[in-house]
PDB file of N, CA and C in Angstrom:
ATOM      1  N   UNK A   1       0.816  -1.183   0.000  1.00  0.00           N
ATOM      2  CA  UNK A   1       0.000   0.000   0.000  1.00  0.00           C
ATOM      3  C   UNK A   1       0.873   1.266   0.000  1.00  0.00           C
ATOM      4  N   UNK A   2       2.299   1.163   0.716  1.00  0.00           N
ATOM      5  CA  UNK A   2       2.798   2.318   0.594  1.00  0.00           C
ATOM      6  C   UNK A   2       3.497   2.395  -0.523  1.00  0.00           C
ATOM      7  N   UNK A   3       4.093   1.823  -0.566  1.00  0.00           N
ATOM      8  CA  UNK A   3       4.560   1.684  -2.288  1.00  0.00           C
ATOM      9  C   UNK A   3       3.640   1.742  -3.266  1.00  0.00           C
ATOM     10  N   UNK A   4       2.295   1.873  -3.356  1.00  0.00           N
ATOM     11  CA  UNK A   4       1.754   2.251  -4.275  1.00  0.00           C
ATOM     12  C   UNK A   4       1.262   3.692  -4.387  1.00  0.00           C
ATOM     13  N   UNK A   5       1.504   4.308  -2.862  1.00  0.00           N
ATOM     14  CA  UNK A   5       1.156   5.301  -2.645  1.00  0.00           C
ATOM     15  C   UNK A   5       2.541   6.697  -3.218  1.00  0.00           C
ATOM     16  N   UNK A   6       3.323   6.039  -2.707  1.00  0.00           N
ATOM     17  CA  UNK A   6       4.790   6.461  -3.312  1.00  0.00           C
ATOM     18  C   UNK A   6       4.468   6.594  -4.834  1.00  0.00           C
ATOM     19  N   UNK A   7       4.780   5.791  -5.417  1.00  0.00           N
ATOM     20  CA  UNK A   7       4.643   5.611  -7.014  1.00  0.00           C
ATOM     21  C   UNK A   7       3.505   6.867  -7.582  1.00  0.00           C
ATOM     22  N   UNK A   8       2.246   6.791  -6.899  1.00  0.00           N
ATOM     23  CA  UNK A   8       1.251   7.395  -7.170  1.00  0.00           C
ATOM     24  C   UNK A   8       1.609   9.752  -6.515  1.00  0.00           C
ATOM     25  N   UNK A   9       2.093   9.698  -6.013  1.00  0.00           N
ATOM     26  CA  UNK A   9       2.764  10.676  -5.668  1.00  0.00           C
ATOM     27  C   UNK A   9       4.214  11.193  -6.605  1.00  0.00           C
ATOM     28  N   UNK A  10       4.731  10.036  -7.188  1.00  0.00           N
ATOM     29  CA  UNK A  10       5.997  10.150  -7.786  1.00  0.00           C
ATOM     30  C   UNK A  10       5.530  10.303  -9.109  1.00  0.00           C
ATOM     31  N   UNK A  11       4.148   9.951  -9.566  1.00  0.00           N
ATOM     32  CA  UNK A  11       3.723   9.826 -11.152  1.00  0.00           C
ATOM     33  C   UNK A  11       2.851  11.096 -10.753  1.00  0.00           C
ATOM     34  N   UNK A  12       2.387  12.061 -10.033  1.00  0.00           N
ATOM     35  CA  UNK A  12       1.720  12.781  -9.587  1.00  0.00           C
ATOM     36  C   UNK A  12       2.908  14.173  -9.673  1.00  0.00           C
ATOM     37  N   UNK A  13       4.196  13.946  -9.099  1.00  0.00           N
ATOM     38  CA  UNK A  13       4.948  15.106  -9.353  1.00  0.00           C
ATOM     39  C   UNK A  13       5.453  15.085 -10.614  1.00  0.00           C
ATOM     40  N   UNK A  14       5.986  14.247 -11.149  1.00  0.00           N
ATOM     41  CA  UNK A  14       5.872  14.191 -12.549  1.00  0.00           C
ATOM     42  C   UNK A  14       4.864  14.970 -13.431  1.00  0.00           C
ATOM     43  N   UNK A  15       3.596  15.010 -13.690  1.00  0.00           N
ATOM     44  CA  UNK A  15       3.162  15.672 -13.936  1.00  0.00           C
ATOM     45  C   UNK A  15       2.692  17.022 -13.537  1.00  0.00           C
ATOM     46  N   UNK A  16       2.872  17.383 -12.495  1.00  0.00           N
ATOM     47  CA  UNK A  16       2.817  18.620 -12.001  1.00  0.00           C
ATOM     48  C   UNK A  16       4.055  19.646 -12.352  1.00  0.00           C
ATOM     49  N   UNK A  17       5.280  18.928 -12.525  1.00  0.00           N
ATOM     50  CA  UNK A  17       6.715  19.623 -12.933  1.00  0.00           C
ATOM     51  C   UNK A  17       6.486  19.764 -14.524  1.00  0.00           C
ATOM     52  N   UNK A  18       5.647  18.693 -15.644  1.00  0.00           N
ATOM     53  CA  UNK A  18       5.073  18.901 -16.472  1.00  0.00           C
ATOM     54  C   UNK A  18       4.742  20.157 -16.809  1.00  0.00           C
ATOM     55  N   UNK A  19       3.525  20.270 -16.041  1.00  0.00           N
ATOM     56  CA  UNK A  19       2.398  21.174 -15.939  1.00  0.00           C
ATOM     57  C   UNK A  19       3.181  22.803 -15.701  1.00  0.00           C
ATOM     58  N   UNK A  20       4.587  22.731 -14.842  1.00  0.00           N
ATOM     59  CA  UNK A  20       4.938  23.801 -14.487  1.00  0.00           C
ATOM     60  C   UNK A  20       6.195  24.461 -15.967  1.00  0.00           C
ATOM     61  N   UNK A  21       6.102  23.939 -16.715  1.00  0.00           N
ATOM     62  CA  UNK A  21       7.178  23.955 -17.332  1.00  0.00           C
ATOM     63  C   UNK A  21       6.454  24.606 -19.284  1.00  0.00           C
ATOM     64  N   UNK A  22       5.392  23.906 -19.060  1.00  0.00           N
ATOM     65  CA  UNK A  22       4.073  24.244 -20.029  1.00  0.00           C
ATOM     66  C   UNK A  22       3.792  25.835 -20.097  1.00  0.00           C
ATOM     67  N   UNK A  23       3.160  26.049 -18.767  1.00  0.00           N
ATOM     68  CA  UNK A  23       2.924  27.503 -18.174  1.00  0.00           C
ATOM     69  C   UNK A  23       4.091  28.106 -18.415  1.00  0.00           C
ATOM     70  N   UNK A  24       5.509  27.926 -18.104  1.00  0.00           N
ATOM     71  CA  UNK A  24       6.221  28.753 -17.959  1.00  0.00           C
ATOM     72  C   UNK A  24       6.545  28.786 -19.912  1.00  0.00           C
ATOM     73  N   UNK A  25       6.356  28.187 -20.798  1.00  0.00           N
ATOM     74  CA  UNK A  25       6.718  28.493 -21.707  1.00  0.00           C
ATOM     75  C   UNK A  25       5.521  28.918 -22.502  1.00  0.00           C
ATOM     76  N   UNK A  26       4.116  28.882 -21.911  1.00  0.00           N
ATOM     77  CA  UNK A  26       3.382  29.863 -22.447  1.00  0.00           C
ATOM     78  C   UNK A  26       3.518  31.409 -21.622  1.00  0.00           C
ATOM     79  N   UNK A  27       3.891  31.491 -20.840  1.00  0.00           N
ATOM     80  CA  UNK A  27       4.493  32.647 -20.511  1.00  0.00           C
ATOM     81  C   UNK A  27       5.097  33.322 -21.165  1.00  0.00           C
ATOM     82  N   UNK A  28       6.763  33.041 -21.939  1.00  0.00           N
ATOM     83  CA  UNK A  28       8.008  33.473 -22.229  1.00  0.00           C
ATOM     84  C   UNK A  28       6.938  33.490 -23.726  1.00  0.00           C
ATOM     85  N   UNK A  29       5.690  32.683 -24.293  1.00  0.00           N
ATOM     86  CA  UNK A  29       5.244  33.353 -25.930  1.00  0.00           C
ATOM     87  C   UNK A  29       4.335  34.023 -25.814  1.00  0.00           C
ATOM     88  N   UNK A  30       3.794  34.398 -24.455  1.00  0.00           N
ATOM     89  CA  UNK A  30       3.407  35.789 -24.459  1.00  0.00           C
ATOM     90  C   UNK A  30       3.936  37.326 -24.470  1.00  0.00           C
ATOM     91  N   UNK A  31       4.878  37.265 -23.571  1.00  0.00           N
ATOM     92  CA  UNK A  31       5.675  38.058 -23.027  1.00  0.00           C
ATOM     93  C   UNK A  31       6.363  38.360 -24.783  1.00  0.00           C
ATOM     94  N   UNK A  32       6.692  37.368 -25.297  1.00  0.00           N
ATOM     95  CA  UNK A  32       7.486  37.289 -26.719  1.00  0.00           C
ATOM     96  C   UNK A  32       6.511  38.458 -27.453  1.00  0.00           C
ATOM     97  N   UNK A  33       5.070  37.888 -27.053  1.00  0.00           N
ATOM     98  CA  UNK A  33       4.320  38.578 -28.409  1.00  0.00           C
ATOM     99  C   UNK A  33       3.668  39.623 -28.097  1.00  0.00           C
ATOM    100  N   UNK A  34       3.702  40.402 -26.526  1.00  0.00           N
ATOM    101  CA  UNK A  34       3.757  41.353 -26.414  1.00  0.00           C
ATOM    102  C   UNK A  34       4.885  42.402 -27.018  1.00  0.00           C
ATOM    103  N   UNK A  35       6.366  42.229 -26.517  1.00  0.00           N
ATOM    104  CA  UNK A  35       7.180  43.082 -27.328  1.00  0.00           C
ATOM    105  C   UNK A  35       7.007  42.638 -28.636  1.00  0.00           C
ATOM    106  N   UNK A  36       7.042  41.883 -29.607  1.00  0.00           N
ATOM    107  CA  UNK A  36       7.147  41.993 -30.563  1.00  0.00           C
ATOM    108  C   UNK A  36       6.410  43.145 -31.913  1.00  0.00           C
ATOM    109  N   UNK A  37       7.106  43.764 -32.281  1.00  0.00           N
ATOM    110  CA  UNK A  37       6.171  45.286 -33.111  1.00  0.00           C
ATOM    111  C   UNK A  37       6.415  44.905 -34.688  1.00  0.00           C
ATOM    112  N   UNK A  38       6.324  43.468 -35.077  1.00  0.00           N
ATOM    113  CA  UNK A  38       6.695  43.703 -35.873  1.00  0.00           C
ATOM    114  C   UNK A  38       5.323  44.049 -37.297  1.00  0.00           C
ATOM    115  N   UNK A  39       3.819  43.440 -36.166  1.00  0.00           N
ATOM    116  CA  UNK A  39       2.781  43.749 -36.816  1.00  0.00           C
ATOM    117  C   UNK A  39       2.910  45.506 -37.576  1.00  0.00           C
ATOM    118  N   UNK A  40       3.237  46.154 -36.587  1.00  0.00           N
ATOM    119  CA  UNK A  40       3.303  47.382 -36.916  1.00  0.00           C
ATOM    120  C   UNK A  40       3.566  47.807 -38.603  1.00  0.00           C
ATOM    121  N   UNK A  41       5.059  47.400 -38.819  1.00  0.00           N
ATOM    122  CA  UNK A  41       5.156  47.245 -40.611  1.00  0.00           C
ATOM    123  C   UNK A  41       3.977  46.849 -41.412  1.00  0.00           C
ATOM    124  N   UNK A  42       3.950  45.411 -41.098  1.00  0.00           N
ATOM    125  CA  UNK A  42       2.909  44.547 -41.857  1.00  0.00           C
ATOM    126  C   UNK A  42       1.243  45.646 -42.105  1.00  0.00           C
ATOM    127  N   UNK A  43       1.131  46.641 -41.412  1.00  0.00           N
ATOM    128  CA  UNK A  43       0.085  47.490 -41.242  1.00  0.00           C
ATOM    129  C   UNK A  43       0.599  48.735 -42.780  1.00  0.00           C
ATOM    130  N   UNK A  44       1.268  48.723 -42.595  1.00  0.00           N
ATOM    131  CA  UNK A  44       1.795  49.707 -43.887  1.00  0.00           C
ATOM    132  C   UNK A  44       1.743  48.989 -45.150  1.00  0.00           C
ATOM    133  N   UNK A  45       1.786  47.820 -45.765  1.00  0.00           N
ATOM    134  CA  UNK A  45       1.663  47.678 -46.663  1.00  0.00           C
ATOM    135  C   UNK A  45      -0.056  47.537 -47.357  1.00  0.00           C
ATOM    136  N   UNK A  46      -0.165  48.026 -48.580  1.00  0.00           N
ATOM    137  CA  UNK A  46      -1.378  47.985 -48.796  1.00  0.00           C
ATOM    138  C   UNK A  46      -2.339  46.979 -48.769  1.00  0.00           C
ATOM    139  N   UNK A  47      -3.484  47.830 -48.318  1.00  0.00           N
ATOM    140  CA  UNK A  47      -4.457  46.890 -48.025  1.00  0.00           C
ATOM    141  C   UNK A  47      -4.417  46.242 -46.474  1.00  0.00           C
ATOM    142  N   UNK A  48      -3.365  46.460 -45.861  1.00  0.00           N
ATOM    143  CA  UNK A  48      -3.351  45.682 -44.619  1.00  0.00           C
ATOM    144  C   UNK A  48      -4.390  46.255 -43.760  1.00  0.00           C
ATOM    145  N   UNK A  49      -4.787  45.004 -42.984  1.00  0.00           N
ATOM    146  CA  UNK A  49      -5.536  45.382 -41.581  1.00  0.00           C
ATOM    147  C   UNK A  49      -4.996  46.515 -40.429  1.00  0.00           C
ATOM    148  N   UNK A  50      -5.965  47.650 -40.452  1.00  0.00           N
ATOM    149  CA  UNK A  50      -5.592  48.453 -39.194  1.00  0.00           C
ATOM    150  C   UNK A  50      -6.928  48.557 -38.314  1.00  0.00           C
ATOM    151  N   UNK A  51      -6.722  48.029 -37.365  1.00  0.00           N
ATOM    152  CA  UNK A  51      -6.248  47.957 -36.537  1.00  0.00           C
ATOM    153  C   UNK A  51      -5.736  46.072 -36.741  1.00  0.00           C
ATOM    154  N   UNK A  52      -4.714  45.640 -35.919  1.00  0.00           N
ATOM    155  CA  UNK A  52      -4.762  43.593 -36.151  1.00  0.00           C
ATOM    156  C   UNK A  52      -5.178  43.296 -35.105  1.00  0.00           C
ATOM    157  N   UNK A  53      -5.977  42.244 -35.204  1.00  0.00           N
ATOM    158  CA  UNK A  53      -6.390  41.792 -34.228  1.00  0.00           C
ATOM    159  C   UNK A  53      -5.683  40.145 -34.098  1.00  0.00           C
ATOM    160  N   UNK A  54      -5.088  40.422 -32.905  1.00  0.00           N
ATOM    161  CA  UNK A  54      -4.225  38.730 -32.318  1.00  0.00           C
ATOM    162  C   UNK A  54      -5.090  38.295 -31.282  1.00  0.00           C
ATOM    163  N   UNK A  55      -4.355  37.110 -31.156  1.00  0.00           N
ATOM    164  CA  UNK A  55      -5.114  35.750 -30.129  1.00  0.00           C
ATOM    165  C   UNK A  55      -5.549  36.402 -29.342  1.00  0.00           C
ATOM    166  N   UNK A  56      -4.847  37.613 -28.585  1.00  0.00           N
ATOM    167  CA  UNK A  56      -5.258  37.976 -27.014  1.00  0.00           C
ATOM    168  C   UNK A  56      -5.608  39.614 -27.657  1.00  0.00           C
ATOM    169  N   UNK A  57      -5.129  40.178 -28.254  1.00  0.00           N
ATOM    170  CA  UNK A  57      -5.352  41.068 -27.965  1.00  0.00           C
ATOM    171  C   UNK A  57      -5.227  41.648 -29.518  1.00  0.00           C
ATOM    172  N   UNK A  58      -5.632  43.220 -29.574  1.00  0.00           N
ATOM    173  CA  UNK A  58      -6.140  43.891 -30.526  1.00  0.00           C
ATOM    174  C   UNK A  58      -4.909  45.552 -30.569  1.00  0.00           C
ATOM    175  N   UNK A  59      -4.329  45.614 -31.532  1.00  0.00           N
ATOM    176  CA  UNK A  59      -2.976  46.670 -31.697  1.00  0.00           C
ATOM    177  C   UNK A  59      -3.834  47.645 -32.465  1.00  0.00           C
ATOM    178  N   UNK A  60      -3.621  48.894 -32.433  1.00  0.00           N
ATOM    179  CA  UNK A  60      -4.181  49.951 -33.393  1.00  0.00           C
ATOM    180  C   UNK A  60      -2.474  50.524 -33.542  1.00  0.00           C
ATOM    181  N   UNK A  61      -2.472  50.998 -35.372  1.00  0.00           N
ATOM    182  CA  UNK A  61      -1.420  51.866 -35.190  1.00  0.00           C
ATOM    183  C   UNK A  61      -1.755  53.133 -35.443  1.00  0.00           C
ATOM    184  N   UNK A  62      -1.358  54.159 -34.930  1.00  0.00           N
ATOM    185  CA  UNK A  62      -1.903  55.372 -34.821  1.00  0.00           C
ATOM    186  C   UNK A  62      -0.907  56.369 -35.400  1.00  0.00           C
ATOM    187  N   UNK A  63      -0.047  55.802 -35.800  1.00  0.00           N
ATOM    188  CA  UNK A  63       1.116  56.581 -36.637  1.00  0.00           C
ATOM    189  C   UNK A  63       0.912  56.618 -38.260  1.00  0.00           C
ATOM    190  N   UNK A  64      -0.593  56.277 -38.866  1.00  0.00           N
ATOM    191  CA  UNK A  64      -0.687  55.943 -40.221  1.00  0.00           C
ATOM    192  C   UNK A  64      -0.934  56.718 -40.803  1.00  0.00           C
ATOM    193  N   UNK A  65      -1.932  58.081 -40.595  1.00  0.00           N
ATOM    194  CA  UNK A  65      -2.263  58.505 -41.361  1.00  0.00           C
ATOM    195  C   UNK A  65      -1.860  59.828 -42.077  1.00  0.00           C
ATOM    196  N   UNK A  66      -2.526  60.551 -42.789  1.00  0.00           N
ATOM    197  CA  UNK A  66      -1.541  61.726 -43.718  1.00  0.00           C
ATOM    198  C   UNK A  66      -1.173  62.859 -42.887  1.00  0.00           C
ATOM    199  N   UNK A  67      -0.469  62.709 -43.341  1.00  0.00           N
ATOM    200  CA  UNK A  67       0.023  64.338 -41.952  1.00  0.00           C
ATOM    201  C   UNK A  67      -0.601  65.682 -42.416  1.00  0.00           C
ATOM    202  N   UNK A  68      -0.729  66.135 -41.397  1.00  0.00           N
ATOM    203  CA  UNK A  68      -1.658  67.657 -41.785  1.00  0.00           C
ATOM    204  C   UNK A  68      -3.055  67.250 -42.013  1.00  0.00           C
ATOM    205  N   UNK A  69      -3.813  66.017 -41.199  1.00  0.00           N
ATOM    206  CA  UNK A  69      -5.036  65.590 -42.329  1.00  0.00           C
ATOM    207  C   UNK A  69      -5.355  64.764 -41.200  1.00  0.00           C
ATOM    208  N   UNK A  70      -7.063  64.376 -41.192  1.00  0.00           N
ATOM    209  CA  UNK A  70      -7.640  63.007 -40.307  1.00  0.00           C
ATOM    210  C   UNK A  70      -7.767  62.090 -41.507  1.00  0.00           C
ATOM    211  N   UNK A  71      -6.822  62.198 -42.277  1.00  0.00           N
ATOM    212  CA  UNK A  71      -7.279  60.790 -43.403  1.00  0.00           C
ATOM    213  C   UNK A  71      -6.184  59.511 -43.046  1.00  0.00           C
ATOM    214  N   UNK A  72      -6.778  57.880 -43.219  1.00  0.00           N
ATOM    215  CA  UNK A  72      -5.448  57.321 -42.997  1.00  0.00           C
ATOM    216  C   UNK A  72      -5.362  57.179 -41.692  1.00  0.00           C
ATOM    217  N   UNK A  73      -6.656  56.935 -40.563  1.00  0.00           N
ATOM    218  CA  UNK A  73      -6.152  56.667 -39.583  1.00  0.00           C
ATOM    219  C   UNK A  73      -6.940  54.938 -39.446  1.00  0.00           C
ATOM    220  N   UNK A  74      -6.457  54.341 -38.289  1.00  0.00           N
ATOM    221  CA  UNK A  74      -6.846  53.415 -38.083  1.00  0.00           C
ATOM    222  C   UNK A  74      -8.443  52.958 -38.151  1.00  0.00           C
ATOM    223  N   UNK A  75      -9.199  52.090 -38.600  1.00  0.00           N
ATOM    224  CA  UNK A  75     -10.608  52.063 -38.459  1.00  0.00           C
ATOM    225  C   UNK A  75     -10.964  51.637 -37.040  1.00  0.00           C
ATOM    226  N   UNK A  76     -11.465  52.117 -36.823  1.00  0.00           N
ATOM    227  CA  UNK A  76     -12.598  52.085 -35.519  1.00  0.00           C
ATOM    228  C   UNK A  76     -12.098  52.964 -34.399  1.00  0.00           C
ATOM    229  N   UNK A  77     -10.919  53.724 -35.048  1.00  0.00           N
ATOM    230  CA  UNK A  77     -10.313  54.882 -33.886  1.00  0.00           C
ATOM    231  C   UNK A  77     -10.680  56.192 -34.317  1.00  0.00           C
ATOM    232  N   UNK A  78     -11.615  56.920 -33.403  1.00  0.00           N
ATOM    233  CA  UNK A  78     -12.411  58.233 -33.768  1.00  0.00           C
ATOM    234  C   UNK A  78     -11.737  59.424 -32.530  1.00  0.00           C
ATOM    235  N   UNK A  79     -11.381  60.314 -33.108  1.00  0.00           N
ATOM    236  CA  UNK A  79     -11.237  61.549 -32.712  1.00  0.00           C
ATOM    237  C   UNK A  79     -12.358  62.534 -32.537  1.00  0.00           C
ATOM    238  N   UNK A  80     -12.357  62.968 -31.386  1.00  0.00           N
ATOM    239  CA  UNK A  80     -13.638  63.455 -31.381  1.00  0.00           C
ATOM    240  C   UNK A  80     -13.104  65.184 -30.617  1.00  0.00           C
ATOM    241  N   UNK A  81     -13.345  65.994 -31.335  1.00  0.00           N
ATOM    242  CA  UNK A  81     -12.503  67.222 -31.025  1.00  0.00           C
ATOM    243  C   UNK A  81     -11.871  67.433 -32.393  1.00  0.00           C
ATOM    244  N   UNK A  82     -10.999  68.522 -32.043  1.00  0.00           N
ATOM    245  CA  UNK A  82     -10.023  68.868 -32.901  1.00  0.00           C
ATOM    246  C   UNK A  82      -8.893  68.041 -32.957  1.00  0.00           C
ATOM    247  N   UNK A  83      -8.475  67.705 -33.437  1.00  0.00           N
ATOM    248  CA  UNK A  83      -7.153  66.441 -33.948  1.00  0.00           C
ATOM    249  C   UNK A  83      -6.699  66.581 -35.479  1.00  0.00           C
ATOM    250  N   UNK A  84      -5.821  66.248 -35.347  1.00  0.00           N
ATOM    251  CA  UNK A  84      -5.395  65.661 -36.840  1.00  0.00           C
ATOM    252  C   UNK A  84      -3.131  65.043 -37.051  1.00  0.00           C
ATOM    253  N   UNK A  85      -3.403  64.284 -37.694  1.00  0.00           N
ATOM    254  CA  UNK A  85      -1.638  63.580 -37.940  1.00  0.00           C
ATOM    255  C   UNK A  85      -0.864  64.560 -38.016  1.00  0.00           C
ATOM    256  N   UNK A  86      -0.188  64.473 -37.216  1.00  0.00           N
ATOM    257  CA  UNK A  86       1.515  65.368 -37.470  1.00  0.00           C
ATOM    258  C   UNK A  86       2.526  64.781 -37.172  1.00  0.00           C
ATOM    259  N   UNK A  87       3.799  65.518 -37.089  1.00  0.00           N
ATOM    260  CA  UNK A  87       4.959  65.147 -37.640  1.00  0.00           C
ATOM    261  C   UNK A  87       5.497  65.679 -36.100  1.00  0.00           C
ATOM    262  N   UNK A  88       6.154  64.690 -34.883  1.00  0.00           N
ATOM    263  CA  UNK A  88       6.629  65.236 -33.626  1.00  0.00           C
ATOM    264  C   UNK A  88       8.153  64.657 -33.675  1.00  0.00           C
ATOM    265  N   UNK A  89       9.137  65.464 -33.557  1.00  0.00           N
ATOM    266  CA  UNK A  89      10.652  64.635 -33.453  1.00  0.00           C
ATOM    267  C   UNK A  89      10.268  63.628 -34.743  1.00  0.00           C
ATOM    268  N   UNK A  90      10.255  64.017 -35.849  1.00  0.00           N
ATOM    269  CA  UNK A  90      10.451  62.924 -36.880  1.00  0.00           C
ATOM    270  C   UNK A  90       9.608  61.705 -36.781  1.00  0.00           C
ATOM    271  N   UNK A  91       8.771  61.538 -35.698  1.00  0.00           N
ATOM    272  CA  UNK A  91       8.111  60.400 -36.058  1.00  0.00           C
ATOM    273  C   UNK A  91       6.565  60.936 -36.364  1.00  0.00           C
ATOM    274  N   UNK A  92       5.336  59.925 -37.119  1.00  0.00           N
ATOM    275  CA  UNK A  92       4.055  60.675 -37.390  1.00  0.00           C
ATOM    276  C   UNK A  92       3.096  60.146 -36.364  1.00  0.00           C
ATOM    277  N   UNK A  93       2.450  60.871 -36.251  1.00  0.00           N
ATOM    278  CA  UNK A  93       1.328  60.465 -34.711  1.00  0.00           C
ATOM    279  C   UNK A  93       0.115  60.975 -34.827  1.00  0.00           C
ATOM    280  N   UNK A  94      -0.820  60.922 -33.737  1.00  0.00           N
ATOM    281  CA  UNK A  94      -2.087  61.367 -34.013  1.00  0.00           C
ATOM    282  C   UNK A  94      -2.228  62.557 -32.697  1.00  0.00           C
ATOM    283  N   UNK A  95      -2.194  63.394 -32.962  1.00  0.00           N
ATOM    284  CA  UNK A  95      -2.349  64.809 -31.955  1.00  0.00           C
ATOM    285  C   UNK A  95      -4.011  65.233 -31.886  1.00  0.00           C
ATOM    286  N   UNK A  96      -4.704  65.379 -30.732  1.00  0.00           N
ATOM    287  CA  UNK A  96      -5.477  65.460 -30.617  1.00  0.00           C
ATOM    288  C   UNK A  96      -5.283  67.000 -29.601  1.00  0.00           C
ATOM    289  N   UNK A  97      -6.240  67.821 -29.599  1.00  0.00           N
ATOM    290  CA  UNK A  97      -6.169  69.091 -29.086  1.00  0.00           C
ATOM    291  C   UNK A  97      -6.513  68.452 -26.903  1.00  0.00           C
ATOM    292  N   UNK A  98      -6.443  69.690 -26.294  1.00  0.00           N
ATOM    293  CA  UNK A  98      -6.328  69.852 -24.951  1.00  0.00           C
ATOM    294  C   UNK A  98      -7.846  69.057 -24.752  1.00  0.00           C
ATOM    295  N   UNK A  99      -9.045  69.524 -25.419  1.00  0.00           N
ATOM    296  CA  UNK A  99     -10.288  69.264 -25.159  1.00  0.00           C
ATOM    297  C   UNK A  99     -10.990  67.982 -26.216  1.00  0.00           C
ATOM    298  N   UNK A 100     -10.106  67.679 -26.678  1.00  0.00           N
ATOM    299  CA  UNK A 100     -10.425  66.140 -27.264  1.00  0.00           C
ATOM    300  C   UNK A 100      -9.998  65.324 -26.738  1.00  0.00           C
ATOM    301  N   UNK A 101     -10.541  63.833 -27.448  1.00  0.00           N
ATOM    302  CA  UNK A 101     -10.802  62.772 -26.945  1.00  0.00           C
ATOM    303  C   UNK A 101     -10.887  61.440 -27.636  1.00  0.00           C
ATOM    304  N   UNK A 102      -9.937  60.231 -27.231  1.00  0.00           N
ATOM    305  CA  UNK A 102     -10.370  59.738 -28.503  1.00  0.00           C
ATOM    306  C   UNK A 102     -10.594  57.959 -28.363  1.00  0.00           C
ATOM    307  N   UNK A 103     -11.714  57.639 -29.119  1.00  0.00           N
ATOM    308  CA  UNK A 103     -12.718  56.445 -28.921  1.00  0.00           C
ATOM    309  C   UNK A 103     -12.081  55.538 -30.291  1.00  0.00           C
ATOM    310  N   UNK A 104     -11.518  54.122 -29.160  1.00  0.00           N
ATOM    311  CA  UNK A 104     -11.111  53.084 -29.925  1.00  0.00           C
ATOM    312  C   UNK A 104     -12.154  51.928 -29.689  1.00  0.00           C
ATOM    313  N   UNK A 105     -12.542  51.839 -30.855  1.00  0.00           N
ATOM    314  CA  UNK A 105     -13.617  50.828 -31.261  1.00  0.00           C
ATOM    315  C   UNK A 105     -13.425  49.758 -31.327  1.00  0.00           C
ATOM    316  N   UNK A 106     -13.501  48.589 -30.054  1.00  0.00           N
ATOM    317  CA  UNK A 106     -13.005  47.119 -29.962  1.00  0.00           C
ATOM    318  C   UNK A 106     -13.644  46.104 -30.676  1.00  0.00           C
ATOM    319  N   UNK A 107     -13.588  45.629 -31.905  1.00  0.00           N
ATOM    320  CA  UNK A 107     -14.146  44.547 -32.612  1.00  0.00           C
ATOM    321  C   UNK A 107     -14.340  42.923 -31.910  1.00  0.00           C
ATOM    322  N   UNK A 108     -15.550  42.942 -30.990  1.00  0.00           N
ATOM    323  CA  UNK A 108     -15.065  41.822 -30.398  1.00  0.00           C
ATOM    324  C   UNK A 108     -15.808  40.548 -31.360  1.00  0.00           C
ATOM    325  N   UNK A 109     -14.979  39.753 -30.713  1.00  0.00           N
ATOM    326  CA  UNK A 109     -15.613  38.027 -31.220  1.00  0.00           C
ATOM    327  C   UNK A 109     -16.983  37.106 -30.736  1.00  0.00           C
ATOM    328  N   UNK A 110     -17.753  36.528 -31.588  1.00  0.00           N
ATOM    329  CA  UNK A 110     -18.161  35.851 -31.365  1.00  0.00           C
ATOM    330  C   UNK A 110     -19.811  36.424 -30.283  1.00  0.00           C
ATOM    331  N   UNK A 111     -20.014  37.870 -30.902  1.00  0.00           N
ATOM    332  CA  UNK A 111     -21.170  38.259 -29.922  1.00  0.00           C
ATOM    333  C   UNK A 111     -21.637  39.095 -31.014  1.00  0.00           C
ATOM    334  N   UNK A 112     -21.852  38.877 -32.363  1.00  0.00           N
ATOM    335  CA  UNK A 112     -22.809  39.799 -33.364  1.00  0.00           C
ATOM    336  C   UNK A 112     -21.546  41.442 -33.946  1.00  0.00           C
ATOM    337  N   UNK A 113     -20.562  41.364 -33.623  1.00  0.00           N
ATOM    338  CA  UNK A 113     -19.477  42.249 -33.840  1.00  0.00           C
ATOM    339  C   UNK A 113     -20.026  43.874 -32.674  1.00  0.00           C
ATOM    340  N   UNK A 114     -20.369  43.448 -31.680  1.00  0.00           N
ATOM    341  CA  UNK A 114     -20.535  43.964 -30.385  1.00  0.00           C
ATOM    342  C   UNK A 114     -21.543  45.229 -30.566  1.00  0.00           C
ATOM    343  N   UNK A 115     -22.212  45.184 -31.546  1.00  0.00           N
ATOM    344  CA  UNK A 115     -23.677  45.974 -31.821  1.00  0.00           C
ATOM    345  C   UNK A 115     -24.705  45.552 -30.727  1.00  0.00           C
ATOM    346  N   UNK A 116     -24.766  44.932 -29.550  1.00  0.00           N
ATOM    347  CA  UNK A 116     -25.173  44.206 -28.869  1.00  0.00           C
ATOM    348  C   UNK A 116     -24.776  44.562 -27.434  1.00  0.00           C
ATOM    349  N   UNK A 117     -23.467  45.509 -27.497  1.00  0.00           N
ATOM    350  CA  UNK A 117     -23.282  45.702 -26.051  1.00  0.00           C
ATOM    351  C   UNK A 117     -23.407  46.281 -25.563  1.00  0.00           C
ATOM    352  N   UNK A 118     -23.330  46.925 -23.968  1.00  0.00           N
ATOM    353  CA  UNK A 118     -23.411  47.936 -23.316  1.00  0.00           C
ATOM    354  C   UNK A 118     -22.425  48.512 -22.843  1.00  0.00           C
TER     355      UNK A 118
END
């Protein structure tokens, strides 16, 4: 009986050191696919999806559109105020004034494309 109890504890940590080793390497491909920017490019070529939507989560790039202009920005990201693309330290961005505000539109899954929520 104790020896089966042993065994059953020993085939029991076994899989639990399993189990811990799983997690930890879905960890390190999250963590991976958080830094990773490389969607960002892939958004510049034509036709690409803006905003992408991944496994977990949903990227808008907000550096797209024409400078001097609200054209060219991400879909489902609304400025509401005065705003428009400019040019800050060389990189392009979306500047929105002191009294604006601005509404990113989450495309969710699997609930009618969220026309449905509150």
């Amino acid at each position: 009986m104790v020896e089966r109890e042993r065994r059953f504890d020993g085939s029991f940590e076994e899989s639990e050191a399993t189990m811990v080793v799983r997690a930890h390497l879905r960890l390190q491909e999250r963590q991976h696919e958080a830094s990773d920017f490389s969607w960002m490019w892939a958004t510049r070529n034509p036709g690409a999806s803006n905003p992408v939507t991944m496994r977990t989560s949903i990227w808008y790039d907000l550096s797209r559109g024409d400078e001097g202009t609200q054209v060219g920005g991400a879909v489902g990201a609304e400025g509401h105020g005065p705003w428009r693309f400019v040019r800050n330290g060389g990189l392009r961005c979306m500047r929105l004034a002191r009294s604006s505000f601005l509404v990113l539109r989450v495309p969710f899954r699997k609930n009618g494309g969220g026309t449905h929520l509150n």
